[in-house]
C-alpha atoms as a PDB file:
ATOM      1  CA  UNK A   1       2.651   5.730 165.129  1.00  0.00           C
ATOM      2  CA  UNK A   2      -0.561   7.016 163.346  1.00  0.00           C
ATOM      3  CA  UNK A   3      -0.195   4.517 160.470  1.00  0.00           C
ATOM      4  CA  UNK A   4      -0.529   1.556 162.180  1.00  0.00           C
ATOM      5  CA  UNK A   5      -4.547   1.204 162.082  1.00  0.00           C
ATOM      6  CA  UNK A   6      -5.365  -1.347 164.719  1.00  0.00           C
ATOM      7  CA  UNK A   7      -4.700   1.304 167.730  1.00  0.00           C
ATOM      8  CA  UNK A   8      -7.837   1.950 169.229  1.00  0.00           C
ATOM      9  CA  UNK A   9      -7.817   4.710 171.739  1.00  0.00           C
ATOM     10  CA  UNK A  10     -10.515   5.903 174.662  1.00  0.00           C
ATOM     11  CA  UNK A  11     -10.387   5.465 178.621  1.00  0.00           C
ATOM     12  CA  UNK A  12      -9.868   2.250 180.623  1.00  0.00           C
ATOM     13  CA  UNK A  13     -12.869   1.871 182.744  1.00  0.00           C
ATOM     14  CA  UNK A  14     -11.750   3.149 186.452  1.00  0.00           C
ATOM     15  CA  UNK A  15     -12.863  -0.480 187.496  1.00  0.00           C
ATOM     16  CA  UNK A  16     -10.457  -2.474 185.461  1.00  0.00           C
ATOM     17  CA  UNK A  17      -7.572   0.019 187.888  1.00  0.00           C
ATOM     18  CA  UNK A  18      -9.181  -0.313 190.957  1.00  0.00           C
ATOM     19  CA  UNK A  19      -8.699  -4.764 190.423  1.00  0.00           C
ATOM     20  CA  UNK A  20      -6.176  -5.098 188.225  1.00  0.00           C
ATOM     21  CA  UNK A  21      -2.426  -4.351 188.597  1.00  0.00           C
ATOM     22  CA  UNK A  22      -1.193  -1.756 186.558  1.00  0.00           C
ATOM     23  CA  UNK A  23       1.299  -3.529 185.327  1.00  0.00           C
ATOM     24  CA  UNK A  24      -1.092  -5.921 183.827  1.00  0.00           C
ATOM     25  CA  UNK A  25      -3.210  -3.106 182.819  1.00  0.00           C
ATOM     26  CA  UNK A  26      -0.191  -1.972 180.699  1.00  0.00           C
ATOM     27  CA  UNK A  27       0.605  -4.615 179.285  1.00  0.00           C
ATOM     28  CA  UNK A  28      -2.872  -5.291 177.927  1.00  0.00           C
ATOM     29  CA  UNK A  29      -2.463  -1.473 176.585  1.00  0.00           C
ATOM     30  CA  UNK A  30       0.807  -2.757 174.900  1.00  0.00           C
ATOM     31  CA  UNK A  31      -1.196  -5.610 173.154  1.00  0.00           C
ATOM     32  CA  UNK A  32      -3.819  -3.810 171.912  1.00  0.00           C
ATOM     33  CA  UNK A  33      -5.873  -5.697 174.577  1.00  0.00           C
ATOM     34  CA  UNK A  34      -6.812  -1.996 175.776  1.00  0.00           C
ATOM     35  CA  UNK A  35      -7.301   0.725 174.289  1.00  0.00           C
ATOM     36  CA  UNK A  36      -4.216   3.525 174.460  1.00  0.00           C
ATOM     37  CA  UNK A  37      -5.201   6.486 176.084  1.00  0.00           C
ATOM     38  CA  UNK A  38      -6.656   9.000 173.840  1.00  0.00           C
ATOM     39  CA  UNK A  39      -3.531  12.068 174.456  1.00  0.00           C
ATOM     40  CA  UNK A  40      -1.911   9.739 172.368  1.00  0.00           C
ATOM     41  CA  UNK A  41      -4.078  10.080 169.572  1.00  0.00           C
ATOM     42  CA  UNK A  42      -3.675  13.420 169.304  1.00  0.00           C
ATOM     43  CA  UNK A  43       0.163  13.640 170.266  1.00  0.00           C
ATOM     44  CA  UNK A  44       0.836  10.524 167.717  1.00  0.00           C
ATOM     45  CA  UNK A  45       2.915   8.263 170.461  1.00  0.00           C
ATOM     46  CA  UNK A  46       1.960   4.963 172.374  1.00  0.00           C
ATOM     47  CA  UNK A  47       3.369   2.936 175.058  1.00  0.00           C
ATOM     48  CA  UNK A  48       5.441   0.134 173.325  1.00  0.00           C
ATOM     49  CA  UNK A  49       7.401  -1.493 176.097  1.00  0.00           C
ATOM     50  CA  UNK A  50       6.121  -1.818 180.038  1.00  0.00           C
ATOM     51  CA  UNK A  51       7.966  -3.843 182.702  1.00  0.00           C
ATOM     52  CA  UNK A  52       8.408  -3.297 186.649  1.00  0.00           C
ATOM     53  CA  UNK A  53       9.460   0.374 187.289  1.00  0.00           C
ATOM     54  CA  UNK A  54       9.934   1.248 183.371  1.00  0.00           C
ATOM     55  CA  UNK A  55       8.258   2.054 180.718  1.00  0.00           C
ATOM     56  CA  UNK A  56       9.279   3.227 176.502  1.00  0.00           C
ATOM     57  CA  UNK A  57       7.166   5.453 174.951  1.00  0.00           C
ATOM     58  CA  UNK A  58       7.598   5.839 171.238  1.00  0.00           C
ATOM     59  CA  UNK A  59       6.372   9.102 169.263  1.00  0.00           C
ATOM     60  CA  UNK A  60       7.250  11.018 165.868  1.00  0.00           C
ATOM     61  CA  UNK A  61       6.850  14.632 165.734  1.00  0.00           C
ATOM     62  CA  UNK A  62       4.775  16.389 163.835  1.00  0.00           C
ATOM     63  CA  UNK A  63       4.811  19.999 161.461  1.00  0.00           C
ATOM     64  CA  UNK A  64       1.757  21.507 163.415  1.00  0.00           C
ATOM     65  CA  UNK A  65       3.986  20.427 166.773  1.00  0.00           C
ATOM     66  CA  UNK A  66       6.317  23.415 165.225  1.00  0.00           C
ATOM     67  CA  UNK A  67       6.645  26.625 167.869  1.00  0.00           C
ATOM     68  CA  UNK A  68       7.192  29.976 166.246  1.00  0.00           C
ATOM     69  CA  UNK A  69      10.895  29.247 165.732  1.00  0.00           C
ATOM     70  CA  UNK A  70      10.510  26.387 163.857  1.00  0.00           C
ATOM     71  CA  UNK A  71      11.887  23.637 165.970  1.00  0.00           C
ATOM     72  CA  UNK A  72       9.131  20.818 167.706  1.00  0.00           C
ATOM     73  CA  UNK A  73       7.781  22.922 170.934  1.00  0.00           C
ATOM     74  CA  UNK A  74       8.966  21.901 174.447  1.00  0.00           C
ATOM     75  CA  UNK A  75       5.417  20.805 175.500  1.00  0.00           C
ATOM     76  CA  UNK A  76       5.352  18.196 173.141  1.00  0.00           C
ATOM     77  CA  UNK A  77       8.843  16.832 174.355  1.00  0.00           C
ATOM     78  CA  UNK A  78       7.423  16.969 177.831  1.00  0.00           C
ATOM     79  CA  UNK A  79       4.375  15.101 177.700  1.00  0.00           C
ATOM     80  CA  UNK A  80       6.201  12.424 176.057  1.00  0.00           C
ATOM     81  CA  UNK A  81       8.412  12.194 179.165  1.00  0.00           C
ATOM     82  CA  UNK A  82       5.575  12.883 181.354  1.00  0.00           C
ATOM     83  CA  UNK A  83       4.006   9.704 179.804  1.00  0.00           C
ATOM     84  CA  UNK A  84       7.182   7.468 180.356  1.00  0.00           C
ATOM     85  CA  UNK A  85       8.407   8.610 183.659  1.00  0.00           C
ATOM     86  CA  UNK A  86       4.802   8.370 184.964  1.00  0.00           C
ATOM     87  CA  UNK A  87       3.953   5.025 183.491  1.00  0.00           C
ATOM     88  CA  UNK A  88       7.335   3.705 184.973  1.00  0.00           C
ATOM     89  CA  UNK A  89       5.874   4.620 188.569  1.00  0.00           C
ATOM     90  CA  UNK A  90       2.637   3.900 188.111  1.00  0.00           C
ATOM     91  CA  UNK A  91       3.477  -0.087 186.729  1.00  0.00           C
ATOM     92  CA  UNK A  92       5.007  -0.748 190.672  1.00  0.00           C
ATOM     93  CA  UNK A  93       1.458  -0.107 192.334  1.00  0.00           C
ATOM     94  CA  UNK A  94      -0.803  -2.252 193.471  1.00  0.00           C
ATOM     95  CA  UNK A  95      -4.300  -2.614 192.123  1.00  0.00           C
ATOM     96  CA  UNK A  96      -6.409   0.340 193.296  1.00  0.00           C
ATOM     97  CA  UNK A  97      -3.595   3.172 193.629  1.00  0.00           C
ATOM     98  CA  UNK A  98      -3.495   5.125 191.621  1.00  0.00           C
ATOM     99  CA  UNK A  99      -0.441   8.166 190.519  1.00  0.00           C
ATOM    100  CA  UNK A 100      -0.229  11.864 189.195  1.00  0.00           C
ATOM    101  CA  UNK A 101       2.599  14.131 188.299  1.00  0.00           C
ATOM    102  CA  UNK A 102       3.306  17.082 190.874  1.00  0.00           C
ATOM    103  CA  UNK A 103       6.325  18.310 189.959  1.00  0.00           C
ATOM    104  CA  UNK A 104       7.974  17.372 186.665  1.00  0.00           C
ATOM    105  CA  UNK A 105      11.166  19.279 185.424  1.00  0.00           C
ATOM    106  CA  UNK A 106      13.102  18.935 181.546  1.00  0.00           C
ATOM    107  CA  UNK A 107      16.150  19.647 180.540  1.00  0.00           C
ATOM    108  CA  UNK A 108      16.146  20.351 176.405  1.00  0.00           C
ATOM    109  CA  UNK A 109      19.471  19.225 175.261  1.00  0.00           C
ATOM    110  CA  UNK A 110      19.024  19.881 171.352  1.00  0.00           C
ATOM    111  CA  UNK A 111      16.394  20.874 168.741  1.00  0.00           C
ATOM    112  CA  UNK A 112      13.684  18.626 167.620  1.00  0.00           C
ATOM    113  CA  UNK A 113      12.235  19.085 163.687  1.00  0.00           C
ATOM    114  CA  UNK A 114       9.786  16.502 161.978  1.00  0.00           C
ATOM    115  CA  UNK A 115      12.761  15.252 160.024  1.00  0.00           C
ATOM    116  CA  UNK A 116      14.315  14.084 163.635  1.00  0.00           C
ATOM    117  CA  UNK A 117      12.124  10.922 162.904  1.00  0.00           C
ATOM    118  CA  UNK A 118      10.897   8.251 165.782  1.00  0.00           C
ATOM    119  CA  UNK A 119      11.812   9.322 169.455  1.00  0.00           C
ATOM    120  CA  UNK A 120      11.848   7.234 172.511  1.00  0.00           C
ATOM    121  CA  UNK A 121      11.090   8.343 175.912  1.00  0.00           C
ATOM    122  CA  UNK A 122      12.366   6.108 178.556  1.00  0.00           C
ATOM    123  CA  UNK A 123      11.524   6.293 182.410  1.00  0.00           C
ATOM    124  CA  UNK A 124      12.695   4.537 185.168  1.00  0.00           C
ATOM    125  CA  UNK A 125      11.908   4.627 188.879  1.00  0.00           C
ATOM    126  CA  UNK A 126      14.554   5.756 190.933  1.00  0.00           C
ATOM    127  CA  UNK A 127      12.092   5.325 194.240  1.00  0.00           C
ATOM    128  CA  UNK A 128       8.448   4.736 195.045  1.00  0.00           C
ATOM    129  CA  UNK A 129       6.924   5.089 198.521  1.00  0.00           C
ATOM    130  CA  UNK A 130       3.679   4.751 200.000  1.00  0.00           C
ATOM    131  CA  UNK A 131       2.771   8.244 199.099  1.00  0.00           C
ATOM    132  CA  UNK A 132       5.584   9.477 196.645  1.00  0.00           C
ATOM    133  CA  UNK A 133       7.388   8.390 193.680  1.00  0.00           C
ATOM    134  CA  UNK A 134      10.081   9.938 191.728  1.00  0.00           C
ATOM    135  CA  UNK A 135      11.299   8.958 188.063  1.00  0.00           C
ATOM    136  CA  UNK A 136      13.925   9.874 185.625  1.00  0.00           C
ATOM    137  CA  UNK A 137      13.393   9.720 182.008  1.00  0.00           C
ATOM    138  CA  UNK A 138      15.618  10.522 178.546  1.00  0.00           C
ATOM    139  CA  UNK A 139      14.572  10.998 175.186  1.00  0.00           C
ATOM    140  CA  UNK A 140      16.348   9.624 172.519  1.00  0.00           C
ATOM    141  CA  UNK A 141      16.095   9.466 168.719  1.00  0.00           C
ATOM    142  CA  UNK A 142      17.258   5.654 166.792  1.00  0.00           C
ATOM    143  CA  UNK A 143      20.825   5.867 166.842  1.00  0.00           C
ATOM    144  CA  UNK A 144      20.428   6.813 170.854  1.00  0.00           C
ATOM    145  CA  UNK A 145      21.329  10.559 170.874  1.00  0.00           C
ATOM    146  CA  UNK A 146      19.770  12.482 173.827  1.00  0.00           C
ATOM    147  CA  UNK A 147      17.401  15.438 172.537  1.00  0.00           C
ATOM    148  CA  UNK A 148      15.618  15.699 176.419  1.00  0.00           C
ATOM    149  CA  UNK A 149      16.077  14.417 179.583  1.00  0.00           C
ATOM    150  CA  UNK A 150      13.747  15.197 183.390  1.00  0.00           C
ATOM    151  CA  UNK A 151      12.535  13.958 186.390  1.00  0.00           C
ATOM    152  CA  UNK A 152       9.230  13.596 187.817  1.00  0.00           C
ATOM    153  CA  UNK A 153       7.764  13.169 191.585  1.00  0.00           C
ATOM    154  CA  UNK A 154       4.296  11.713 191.538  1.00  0.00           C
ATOM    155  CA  UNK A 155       2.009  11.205 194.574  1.00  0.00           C
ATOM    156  CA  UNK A 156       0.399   8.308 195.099  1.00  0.00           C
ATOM    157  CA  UNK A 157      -3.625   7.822 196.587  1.00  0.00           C
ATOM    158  CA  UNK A 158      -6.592   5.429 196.392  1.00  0.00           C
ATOM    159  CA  UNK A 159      -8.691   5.040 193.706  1.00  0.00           C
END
């Protein structure tokens, strides 16, 4: 995450989506050929693997993440599902579409503390039409162990 200094982060240009697949697009951001979007920065997780309806987020928890009863707060967990699920949907479009969450829901199967280490969020498309999408995702720690798992429905437009 955050130690590995050659991560540049700021916004694609809205050209680059509007001709390029965003599959391609992704996989540029996974080769440091574009810059990772700047939420990651500040949440300390990046997109490390993108193919065809899924994509593997990777992030690590941090102290000030903590909620007042010292375990990692839920809205970190969900906006690194958020990320995956959405990606995964968003990496079957077609240059110029673009994709945004409308509903999302988690399910919090067990605590998450800094000492939890490297988690994985993993979505997967389970459909995409020409308007709406939906996505499942699970996040899992390095041995595998479910901490979270959701869904998401995302509706598709132009850009």
């Amino acid at each position: 995450m955050s130690e590995n200094t050659d991560i540049k982060y700021g916004l694609i240009p809205l050209e680059i989506w509007k001709t390029e697949k965003p599959l391609d697009v992704f996989r540029k951001m996974v080769g440091r050929e574009l810059p990772a979007p700047p939420i990651g920065e500040h949440f300390d997780f990046l997109l490390n693997e993108i193919e065809n309806g899924r994509a593997v987020f990777e992030g690590k928890a941090k102290p000030n993440f903590y909620n007042p009863l010292g375990t990692i707060h839920g809205g970190f967990i969900t906006t690194l599902l958020d990320s995956a699920m959405a990606c995964a949907i968003h990496s079957t479009l077609e240059a110029g579409k673009g994709s945004t969450s409308i509903e999302i829901k988690v399910n919090f199967v067990r605590p998450i503390f800094e000492k939890t280490g490297i988690l994985r969020a993993v979505g997967e498309v389970v459909n995409v039409g020409r308007q709406i999408a939906s996505a499942e995702g699970k996040l899992l720690d390095k041995d595998g162990k479910l901490y979270a798992h959701g869904t998401t429905t995302c509706f598709i437009f132009d850009l």
